[in-house]
C-alpha atoms as a PDB file:
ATOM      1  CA  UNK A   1     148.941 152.117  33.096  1.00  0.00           C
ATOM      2  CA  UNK A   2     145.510 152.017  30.355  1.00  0.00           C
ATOM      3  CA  UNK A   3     146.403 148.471  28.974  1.00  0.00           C
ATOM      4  CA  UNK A   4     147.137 148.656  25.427  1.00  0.00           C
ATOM      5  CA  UNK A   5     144.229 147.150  23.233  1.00  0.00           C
ATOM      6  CA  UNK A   6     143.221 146.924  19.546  1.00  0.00           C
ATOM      7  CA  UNK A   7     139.788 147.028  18.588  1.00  0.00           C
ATOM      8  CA  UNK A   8     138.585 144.679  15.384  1.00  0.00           C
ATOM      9  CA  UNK A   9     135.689 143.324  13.808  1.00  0.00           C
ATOM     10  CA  UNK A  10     135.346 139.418  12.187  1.00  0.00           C
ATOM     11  CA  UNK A  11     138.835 137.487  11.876  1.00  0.00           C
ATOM     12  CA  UNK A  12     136.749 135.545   9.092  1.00  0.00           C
ATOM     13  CA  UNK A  13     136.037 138.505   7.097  1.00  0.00           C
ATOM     14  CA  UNK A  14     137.700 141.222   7.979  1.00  0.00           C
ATOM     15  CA  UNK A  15     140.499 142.554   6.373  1.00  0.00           C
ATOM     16  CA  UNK A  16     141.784 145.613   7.582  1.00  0.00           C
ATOM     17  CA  UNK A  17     141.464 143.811  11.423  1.00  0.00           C
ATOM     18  CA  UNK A  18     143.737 140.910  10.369  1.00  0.00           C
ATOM     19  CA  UNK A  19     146.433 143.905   9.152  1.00  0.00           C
ATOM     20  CA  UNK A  20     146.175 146.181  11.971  1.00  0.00           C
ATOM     21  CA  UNK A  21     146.329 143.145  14.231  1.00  0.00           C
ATOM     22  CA  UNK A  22     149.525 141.703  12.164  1.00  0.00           C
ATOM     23  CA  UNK A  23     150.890 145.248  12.808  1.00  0.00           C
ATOM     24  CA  UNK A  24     150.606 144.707  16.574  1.00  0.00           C
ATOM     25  CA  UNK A  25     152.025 141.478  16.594  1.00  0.00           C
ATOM     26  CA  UNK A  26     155.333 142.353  14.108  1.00  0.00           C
ATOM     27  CA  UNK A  27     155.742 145.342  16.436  1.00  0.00           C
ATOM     28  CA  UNK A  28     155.809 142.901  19.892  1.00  0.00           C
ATOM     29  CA  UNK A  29     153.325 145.486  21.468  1.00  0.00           C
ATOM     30  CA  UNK A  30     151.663 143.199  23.893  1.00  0.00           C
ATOM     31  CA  UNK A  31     147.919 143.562  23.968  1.00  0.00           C
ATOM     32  CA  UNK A  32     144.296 143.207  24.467  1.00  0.00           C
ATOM     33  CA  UNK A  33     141.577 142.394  21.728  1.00  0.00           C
ATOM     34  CA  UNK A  34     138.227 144.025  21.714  1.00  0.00           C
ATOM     35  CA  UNK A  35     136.332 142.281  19.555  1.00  0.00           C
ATOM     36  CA  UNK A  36     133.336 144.152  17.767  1.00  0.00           C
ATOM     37  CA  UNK A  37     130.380 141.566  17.009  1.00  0.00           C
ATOM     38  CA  UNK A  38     130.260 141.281  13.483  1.00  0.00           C
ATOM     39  CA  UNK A  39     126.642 141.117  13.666  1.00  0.00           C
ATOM     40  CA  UNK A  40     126.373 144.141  14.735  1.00  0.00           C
ATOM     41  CA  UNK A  41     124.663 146.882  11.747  1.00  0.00           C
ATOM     42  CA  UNK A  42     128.133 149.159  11.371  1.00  0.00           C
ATOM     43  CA  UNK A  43     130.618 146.285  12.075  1.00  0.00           C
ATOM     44  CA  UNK A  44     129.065 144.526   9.108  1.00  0.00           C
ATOM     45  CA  UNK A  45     128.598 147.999   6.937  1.00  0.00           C
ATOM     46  CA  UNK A  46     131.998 148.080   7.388  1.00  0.00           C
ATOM     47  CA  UNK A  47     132.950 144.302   6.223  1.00  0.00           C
ATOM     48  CA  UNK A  48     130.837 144.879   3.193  1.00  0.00           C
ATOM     49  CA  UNK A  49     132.566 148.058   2.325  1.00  0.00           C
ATOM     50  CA  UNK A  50     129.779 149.957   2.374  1.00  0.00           C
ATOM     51  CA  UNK A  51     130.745 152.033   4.997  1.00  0.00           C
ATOM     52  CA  UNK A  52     131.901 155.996   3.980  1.00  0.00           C
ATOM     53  CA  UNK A  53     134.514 155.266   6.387  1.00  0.00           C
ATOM     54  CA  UNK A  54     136.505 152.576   7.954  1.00  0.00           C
ATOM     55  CA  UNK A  55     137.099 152.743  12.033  1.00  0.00           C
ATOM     56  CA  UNK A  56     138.143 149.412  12.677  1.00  0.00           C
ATOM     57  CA  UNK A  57     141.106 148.906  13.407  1.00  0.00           C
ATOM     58  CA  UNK A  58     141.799 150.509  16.178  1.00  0.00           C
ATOM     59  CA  UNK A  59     144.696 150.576  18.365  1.00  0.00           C
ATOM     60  CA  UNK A  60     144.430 152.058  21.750  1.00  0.00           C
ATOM     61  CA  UNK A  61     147.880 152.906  23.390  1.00  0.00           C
ATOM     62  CA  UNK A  62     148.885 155.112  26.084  1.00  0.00           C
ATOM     63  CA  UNK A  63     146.049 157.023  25.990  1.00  0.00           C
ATOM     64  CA  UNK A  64     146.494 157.177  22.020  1.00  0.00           C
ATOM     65  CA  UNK A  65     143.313 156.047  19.920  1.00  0.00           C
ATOM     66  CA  UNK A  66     144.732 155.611  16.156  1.00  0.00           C
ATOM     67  CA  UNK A  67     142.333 153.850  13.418  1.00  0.00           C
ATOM     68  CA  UNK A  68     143.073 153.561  10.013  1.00  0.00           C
ATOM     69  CA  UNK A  69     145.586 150.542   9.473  1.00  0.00           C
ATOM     70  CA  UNK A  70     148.610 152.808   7.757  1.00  0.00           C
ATOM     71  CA  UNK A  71     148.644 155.386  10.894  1.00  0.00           C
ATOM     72  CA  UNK A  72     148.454 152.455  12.785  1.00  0.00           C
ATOM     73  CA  UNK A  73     151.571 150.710  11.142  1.00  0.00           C
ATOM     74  CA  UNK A  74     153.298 154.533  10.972  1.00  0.00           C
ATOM     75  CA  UNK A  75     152.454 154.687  14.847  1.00  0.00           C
ATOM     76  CA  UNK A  76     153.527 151.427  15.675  1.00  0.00           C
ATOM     77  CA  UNK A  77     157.041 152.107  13.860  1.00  0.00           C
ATOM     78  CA  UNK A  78     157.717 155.319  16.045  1.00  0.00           C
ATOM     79  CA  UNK A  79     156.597 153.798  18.910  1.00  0.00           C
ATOM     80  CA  UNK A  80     158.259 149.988  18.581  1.00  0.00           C
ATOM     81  CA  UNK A  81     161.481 151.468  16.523  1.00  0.00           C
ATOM     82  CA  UNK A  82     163.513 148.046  17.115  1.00  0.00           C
ATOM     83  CA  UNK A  83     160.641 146.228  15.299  1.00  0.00           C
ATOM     84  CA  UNK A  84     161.538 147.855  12.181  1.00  0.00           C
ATOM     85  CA  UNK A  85     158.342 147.758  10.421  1.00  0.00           C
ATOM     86  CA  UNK A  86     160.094 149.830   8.059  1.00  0.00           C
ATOM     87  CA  UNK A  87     163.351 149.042   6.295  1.00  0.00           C
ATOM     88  CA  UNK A  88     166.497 151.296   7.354  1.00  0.00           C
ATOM     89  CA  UNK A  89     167.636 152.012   3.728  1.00  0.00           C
ATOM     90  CA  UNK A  90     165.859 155.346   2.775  1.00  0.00           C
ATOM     91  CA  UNK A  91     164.791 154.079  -0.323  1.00  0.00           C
ATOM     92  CA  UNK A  92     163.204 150.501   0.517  1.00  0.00           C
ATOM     93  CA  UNK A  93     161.639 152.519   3.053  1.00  0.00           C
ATOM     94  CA  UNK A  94     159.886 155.045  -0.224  1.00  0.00           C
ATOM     95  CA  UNK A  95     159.103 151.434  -1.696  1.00  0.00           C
ATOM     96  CA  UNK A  96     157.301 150.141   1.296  1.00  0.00           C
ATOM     97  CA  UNK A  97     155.537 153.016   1.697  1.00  0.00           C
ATOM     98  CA  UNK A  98     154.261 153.277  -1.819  1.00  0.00           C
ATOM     99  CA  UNK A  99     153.047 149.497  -2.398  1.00  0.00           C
ATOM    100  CA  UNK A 100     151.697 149.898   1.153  1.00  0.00           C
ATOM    101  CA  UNK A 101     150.016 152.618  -0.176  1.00  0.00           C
ATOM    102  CA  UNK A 102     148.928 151.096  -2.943  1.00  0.00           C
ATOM    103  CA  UNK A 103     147.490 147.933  -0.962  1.00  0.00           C
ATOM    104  CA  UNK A 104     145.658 150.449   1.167  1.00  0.00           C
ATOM    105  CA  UNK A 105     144.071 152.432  -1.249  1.00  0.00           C
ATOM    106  CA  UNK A 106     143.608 150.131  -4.921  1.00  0.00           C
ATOM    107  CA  UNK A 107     142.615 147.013  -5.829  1.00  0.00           C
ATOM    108  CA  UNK A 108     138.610 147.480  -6.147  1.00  0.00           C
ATOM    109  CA  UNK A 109     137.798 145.243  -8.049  1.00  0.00           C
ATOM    110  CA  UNK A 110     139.617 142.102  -5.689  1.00  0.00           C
ATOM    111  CA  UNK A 111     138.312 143.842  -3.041  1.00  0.00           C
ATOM    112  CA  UNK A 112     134.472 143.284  -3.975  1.00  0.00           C
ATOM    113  CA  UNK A 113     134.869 140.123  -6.079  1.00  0.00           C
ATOM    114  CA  UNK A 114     137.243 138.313  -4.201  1.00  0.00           C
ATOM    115  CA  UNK A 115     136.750 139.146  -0.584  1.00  0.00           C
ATOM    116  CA  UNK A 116     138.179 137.858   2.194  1.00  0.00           C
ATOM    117  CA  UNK A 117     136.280 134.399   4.069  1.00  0.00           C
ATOM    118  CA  UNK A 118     139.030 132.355   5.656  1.00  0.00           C
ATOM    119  CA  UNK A 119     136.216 129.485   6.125  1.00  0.00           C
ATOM    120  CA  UNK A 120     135.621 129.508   2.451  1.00  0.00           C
ATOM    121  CA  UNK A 121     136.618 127.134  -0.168  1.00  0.00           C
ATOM    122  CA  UNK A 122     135.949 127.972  -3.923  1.00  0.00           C
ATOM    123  CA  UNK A 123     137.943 125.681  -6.336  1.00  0.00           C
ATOM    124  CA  UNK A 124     136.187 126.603  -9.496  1.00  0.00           C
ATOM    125  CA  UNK A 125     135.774 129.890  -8.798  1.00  0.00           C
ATOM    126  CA  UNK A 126     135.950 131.878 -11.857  1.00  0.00           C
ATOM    127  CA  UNK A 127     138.264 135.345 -11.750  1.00  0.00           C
ATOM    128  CA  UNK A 128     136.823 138.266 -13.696  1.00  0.00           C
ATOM    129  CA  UNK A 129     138.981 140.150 -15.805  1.00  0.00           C
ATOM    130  CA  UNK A 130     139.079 143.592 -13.471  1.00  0.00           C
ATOM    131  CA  UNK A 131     140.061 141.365 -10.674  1.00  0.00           C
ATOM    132  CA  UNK A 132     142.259 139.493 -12.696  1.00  0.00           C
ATOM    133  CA  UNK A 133     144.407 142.687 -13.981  1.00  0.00           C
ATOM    134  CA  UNK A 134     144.472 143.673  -9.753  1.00  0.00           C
ATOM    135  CA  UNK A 135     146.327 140.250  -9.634  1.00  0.00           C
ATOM    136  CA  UNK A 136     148.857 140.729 -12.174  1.00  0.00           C
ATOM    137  CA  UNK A 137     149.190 143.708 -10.302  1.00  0.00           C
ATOM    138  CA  UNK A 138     149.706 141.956  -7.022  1.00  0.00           C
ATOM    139  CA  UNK A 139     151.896 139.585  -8.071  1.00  0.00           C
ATOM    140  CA  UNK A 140     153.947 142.044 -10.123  1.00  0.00           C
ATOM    141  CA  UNK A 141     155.235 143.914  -6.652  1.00  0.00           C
ATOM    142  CA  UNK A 142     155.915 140.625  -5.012  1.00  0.00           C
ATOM    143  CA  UNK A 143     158.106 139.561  -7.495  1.00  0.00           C
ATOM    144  CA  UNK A 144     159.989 143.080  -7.817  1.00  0.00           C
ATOM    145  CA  UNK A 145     160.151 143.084  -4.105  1.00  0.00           C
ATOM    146  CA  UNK A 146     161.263 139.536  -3.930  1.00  0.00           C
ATOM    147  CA  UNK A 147     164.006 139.741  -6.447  1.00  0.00           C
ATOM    148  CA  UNK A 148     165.154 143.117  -5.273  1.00  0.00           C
ATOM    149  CA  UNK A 149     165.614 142.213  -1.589  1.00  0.00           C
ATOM    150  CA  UNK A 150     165.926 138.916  -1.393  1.00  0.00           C
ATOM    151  CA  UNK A 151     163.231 137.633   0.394  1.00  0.00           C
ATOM    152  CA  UNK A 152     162.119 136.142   2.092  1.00  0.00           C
ATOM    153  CA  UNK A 153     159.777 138.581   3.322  1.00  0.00           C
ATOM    154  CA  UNK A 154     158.978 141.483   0.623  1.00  0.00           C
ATOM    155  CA  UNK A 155     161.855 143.781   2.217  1.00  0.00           C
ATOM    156  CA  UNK A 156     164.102 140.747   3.202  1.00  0.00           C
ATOM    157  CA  UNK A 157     164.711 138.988   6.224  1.00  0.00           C
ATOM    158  CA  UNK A 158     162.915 141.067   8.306  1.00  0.00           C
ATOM    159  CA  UNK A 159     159.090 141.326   8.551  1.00  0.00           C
ATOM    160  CA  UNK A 160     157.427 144.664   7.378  1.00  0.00           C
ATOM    161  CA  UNK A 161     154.697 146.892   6.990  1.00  0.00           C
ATOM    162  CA  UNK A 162     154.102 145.572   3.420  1.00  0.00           C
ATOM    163  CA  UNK A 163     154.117 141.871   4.515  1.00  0.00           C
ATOM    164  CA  UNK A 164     150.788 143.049   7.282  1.00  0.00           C
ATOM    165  CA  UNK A 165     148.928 144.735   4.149  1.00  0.00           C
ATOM    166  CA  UNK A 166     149.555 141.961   1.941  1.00  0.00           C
ATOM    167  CA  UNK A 167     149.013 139.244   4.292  1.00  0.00           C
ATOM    168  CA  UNK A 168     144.911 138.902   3.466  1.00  0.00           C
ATOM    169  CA  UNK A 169     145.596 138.635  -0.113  1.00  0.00           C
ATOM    170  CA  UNK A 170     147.275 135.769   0.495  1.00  0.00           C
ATOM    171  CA  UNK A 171     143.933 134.100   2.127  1.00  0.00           C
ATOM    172  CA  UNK A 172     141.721 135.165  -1.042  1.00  0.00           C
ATOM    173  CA  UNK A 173     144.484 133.877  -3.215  1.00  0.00           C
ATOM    174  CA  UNK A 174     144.122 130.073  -1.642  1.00  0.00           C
ATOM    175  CA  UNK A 175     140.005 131.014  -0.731  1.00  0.00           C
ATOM    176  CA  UNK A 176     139.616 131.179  -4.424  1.00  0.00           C
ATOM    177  CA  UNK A 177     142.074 128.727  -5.491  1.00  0.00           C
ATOM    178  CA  UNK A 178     143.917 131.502  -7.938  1.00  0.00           C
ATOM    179  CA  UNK A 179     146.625 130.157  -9.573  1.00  0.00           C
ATOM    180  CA  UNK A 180     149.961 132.352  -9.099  1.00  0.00           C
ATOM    181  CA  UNK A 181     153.430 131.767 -10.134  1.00  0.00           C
ATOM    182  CA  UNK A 182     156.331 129.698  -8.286  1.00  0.00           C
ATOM    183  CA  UNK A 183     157.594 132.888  -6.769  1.00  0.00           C
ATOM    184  CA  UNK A 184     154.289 133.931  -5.829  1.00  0.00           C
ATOM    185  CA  UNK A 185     152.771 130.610  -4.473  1.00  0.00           C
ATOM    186  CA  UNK A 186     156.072 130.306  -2.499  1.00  0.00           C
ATOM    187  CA  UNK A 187     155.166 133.848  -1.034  1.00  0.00           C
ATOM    188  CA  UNK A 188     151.681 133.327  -0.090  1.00  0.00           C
ATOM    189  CA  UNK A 189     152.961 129.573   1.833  1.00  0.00           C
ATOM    190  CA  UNK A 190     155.238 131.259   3.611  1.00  0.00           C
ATOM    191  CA  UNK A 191     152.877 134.015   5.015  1.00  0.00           C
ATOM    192  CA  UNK A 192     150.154 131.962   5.730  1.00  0.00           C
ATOM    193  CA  UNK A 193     153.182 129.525   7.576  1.00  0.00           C
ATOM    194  CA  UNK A 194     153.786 132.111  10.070  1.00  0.00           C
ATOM    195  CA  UNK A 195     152.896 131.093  13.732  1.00  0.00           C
ATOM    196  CA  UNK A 196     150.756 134.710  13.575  1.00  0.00           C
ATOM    197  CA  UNK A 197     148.747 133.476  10.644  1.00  0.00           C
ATOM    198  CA  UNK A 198     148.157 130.144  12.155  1.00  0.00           C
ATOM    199  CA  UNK A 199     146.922 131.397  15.445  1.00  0.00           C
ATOM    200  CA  UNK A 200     144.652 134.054  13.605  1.00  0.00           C
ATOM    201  CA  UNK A 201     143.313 131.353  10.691  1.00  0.00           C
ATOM    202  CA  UNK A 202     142.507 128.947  13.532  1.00  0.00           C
ATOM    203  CA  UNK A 203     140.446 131.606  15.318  1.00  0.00           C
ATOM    204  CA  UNK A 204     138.778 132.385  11.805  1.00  0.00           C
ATOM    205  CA  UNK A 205     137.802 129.036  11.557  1.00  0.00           C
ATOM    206  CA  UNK A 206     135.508 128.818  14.640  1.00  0.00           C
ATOM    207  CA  UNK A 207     134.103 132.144  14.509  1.00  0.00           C
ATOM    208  CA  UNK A 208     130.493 131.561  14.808  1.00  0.00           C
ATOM    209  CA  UNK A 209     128.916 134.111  12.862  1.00  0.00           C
ATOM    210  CA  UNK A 210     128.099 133.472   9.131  1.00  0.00           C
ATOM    211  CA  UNK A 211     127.544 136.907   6.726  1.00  0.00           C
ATOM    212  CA  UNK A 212     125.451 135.287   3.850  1.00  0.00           C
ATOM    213  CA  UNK A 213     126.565 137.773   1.269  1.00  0.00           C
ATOM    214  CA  UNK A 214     130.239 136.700   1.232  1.00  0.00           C
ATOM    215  CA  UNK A 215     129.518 132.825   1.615  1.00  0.00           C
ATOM    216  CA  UNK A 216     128.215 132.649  -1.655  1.00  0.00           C
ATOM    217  CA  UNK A 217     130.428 132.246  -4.619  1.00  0.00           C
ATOM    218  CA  UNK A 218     129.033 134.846  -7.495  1.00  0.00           C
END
């Protein structure tokens, strides 16, 4: 049997690796990491968005190759159905997928001014207004997704899809010291709580490779 493995980039920096490897780890898909050098010319093209496509992750299963983190998660959910990475009410599941959706494809202007550097530490960092309105934004869903299901996950007791593709807002949110709502604050503690957080922050942390453009605060 191919071993199953998931390919990603910096667990500093990146992203879409820290959601695609979330996805793996909700879904109890044992596996392999392949680790892409974040050094490396595409890797970091990719890191600074400034790549016309993004191929990392990707999850290689059963002679399957899938990339882009929302077939990965809609992959994962046929493959690993008693994970339930989607909820089993019809229309939960239409609400995951459209502020999964949303996550996947919005949110620019965080994106570029806020982005993601578990190792950083910016207490007066100060939020323009674009990014600022992507916040409201943010914080809007979880509380509409909190009150509507109960928490205390986004869909309820059970971990989803959404809680992957939100899970990296949650580091810029403390990176950049933004200051949220009870609700909100209480969401972002609780993600970053989880034993899969932990184990991928920790990692983070003694990366050894330093991108200069997203250590500076600007």
């Amino acid at each position: 049997m191919v071993p199953t493995t998931l390919t990603i980039t910096s667990k500093n920096y990146s992203s879409w690796s820290l959601r695609g490897w979330l996805l793996v780890r909700f879904a109890g898909l044992p596996f392999a990491e392949h680790v892409l050098p974040p050094d490396d010319p595409s890797t970091r093209a990719e890191i600074l968005l400034l790549s016309s496509s993004i191929l990392v992750p990707c999850l290689s299963h059963e002679g399957v190759r899938v990339w882009d983190t929302l077939a990965i998660a809609e992959y994962l959910n046929e493959v690993c159905p008693d994970a339930h990475l989607l909820p089993a009410d019809r229309a939960a599941r239409a609400h995951c997928r459209a502020i999964s959706g949303e996550m996947h494809s919005g949110f620019s202007a965080l994106r570029s001014s806020l982005p993601m550097n578990l190792r950083g530490n910016f207490p007066d960092f100060k939020v323009w207004s674009r990014a600022q309105a992507d916040i409201d934004r943010i914080c809007a869903i979880w509380r509409e997704c909190l009150d509507a299901y109960g928490g205390p996950f986004l869909f309820g007791a059970q971990r989803t899809i959404a809680d992957a593709m939100y899970a990296p807002v949650c580091t810029r949110f403390t990176t950049y010291h933004v200051k949220l709502d009870a609700v909100c604050q209480s969401y972002v503690d609780r993600i970053l709580a989880m034993p899969d957080m932990k184990d991928w922050i920790k990692a983070a942390k003694s990366e050894p490779i330093d991108i200069d453009e997203l250590d500076v605060e600007f």
